[in-house]
C-alpha atoms as a PDB file:
ATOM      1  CA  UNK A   1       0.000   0.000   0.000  1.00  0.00           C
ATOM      2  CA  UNK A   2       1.267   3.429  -1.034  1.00  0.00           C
ATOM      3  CA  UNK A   3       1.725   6.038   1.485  1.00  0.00           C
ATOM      4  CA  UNK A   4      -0.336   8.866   1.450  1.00  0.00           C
ATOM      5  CA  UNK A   5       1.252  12.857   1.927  1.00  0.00           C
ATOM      6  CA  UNK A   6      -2.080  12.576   4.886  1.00  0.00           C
ATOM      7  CA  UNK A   7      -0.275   9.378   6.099  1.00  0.00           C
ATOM      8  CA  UNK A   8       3.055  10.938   6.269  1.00  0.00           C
ATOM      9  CA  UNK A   9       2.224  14.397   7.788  1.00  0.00           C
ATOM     10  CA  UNK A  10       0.289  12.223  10.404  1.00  0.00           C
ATOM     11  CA  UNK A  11       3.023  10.052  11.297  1.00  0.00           C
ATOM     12  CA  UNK A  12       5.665  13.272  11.317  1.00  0.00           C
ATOM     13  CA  UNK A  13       3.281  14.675  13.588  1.00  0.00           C
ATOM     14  CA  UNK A  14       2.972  11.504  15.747  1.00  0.00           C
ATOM     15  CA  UNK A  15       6.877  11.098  15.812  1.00  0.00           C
ATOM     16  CA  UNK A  16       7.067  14.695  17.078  1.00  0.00           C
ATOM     17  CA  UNK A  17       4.546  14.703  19.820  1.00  0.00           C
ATOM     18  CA  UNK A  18       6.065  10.942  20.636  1.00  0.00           C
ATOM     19  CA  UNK A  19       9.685  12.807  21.095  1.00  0.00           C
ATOM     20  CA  UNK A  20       8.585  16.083  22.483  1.00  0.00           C
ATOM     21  CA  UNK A  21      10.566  15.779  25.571  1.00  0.00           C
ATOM     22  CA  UNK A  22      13.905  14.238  23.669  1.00  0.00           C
ATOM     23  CA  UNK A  23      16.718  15.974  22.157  1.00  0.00           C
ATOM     24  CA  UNK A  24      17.289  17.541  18.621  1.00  0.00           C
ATOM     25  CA  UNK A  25      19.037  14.249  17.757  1.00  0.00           C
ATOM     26  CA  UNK A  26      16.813  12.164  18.655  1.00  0.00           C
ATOM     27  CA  UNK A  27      13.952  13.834  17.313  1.00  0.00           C
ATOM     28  CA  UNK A  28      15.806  14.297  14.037  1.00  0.00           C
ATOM     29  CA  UNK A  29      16.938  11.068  13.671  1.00  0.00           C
ATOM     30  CA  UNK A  30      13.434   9.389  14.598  1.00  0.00           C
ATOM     31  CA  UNK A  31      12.154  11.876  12.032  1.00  0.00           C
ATOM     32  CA  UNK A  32      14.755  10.785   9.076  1.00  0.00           C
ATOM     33  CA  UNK A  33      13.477   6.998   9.681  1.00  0.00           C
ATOM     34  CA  UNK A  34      10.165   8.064   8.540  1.00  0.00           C
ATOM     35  CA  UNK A  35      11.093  10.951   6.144  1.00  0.00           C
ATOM     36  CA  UNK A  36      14.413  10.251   4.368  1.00  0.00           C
ATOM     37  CA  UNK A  37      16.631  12.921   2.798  1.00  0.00           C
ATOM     38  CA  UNK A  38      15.991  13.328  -0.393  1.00  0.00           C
ATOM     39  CA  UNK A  39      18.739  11.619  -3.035  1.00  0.00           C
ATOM     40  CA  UNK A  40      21.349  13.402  -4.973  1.00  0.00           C
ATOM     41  CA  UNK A  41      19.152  13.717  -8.076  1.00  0.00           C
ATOM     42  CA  UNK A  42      16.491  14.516  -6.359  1.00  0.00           C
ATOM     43  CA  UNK A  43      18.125  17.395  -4.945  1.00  0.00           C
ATOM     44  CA  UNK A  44      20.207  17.948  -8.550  1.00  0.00           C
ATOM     45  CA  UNK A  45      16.545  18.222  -9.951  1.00  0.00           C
ATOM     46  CA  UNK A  46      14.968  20.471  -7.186  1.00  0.00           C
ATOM     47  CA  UNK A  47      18.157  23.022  -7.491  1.00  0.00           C
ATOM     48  CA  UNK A  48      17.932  22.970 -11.773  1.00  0.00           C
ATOM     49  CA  UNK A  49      13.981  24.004 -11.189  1.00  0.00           C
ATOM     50  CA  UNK A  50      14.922  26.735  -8.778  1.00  0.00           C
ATOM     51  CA  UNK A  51      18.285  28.207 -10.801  1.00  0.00           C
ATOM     52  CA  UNK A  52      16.320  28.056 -14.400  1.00  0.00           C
ATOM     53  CA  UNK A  53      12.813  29.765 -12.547  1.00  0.00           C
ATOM     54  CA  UNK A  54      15.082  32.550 -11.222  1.00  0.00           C
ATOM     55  CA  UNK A  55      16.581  33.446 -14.236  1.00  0.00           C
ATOM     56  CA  UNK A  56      13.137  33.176 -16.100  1.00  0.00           C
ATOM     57  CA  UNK A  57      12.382  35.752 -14.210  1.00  0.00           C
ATOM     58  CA  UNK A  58      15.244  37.783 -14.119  1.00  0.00           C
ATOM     59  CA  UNK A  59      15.379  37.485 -18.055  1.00  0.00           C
ATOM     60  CA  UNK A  60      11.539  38.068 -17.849  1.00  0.00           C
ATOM     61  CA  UNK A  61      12.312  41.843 -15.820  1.00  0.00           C
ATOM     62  CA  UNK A  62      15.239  42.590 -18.249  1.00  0.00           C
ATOM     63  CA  UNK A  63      12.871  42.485 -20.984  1.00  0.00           C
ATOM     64  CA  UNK A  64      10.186  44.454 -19.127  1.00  0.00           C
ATOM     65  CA  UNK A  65      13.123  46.840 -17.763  1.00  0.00           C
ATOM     66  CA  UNK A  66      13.686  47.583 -22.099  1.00  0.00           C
ATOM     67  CA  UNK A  67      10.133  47.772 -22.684  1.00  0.00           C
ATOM     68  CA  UNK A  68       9.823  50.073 -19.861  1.00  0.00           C
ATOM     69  CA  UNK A  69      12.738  52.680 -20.232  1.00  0.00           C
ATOM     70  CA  UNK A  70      10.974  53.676 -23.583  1.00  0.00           C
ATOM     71  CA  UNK A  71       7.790  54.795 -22.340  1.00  0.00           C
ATOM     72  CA  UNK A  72       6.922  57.038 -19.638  1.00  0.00           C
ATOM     73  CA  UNK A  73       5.973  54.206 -17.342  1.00  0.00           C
ATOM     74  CA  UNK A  74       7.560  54.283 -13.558  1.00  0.00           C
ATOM     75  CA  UNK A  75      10.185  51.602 -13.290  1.00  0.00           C
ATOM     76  CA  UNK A  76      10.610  51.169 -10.013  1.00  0.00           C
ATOM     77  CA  UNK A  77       8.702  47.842  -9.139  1.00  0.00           C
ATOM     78  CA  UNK A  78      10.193  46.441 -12.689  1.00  0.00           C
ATOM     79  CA  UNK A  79      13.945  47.353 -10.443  1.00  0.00           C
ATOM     80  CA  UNK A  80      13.064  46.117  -7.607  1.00  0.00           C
ATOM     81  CA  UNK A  81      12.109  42.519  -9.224  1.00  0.00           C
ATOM     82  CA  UNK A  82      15.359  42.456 -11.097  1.00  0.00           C
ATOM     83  CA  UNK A  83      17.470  42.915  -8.094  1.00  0.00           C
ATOM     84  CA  UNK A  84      15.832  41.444  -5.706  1.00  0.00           C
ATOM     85  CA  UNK A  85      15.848  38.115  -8.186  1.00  0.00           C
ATOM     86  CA  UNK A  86      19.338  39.142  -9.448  1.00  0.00           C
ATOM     87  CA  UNK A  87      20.260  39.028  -5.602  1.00  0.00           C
ATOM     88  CA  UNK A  88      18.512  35.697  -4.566  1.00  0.00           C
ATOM     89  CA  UNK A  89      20.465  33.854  -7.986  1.00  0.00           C
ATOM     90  CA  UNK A  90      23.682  35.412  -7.232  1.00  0.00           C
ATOM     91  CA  UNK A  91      23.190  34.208  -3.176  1.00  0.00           C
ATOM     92  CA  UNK A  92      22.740  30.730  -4.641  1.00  0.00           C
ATOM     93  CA  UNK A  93      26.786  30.562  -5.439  1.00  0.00           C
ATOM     94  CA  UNK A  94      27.854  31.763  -2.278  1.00  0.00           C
ATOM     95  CA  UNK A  95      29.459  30.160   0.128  1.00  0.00           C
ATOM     96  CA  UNK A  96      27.591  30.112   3.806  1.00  0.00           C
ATOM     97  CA  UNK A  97      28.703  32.313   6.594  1.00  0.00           C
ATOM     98  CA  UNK A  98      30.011  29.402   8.798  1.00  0.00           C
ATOM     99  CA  UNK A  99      31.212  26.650   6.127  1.00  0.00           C
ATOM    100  CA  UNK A 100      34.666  26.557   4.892  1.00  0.00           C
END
């Protein structure tokens, strides 16, 4: 029988009320028995959806940004998409504060 995503938030929610009183490790690893991490492609797959919807949009606000500086249309929420989604794909390649 196929589990269910009702089955599995009602057994993570089981685990977590069962290990309430337990420590982080325990409740994480009684949690990864039930939920694995996800595999490498999985992941490889999840992160190629994310980089190519970024720049979709950040192409998407370039072209808007062209269309826009001809006309007498305020540009400021066209900006504010570009670097704010210009920001978020460039934070993708950086390295975190407390890794090496």
């Amino acid at each position: 029988m196929t589990e269910t995503t009702t089955d599995r938030a009602a057994n993570v929610q089981r685990v977590l009320q069962l290990t309430q009183n337990e420590s982080d490790q325990v409740k994480q690893s009684a949690l990864q028995a039930i939920v694995p991490p996800p595999t490498r492609s999985t992941a490889d797959t999840v992160w190629i959806i994310l980089v190519l919807g970024l720049v979709s949009v950040l192409v998407l606000t370039i072209l808007g940004l062209m269309h826009v500086l001809g006309h007498s249309i305020p540009d400021d929420k066209i900006i504010t998409v570009f670097t704010t989604t210009l920001a978020g794909l460039l934070g993708l390649f950086i390295k975190a504060p407390g890794s090496q």
